[in-house]
Protein backbone atom coordinates (compact mmCIF):
# COMPACT_ATOMS: atom_id res chain seq x y z
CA UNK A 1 0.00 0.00 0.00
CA UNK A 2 1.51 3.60 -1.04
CA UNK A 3 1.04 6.20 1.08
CA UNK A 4 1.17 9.75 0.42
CA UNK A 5 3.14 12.36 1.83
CA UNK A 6 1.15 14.13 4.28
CA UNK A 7 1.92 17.86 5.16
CA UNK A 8 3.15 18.70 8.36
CA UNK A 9 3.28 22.06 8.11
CA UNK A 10 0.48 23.91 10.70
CA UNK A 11 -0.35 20.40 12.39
CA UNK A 12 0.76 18.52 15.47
CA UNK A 13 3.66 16.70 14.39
CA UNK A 14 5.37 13.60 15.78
CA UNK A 15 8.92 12.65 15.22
CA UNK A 16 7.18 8.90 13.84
CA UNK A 17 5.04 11.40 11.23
CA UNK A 18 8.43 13.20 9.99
CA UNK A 19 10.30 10.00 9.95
CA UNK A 20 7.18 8.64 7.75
CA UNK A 21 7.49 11.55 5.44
CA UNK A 22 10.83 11.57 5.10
CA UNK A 23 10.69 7.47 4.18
CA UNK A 24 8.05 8.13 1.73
CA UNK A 25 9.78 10.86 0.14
CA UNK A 26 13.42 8.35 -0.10
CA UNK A 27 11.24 5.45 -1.22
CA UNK A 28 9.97 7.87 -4.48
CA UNK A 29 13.36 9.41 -5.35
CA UNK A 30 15.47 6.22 -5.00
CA UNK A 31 12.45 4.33 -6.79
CA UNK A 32 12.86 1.19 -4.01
CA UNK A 33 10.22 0.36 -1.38
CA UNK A 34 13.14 -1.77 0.49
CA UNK A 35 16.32 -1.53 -0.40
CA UNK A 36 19.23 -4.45 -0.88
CA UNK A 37 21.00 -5.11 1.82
CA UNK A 38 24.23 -3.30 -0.38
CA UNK A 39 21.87 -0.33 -0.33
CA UNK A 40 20.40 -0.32 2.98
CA UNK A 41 22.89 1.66 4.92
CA UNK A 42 23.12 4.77 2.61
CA UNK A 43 19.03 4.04 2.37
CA UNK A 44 18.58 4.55 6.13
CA UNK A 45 21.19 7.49 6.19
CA UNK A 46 19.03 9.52 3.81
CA UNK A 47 15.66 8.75 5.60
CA UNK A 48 17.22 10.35 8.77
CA UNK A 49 18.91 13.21 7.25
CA UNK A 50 15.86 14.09 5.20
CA UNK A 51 14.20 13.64 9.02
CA UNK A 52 16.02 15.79 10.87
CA UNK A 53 16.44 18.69 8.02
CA UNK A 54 12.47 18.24 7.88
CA UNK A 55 12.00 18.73 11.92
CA UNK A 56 14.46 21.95 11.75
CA UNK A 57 12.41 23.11 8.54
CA UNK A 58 9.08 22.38 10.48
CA UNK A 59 10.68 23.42 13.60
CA UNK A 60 12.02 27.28 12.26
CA UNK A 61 9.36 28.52 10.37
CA UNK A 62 7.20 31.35 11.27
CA UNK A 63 3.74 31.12 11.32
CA UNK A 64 1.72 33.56 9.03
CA UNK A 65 4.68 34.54 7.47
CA UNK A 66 3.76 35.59 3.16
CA UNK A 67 6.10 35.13 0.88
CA UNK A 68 8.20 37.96 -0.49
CA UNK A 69 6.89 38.78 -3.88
């Protein structure tokens, strides 16, 4: 079952939901659902760097902010 990238943005947000996200988003870019075992280290690097950039994304942004234009 494929799940879609929910947005976090505005919400509650759990470290399990980022995590999710951030698998989801790896999983469409690298084109596997589970990787080899010769891929599964660099794999579950890039799910937790993708993680933690995410939380300081979600983390730093200002609410109500507009964009300049």
């Amino acid at each position: 079952m494929c799940r879609s990238i929910k947005t976090l943005r505005g919400t509650e947000f759990s470290d399990e939901e980022i995590s999710a996200a951030a698998l989801q988003f790896v999983r469409k870019v690298s084109g596997y659902r589970k990787p080899s075992k010769a891929n599964e280290e660099v794999f579950d690097a890039a799910v937790d760097e993708i993680a933690d950039a995410s939380k300081r994304l979600l983390d730093s942004l200002v609410a109500g902010s507009k964009r300049a234009g």
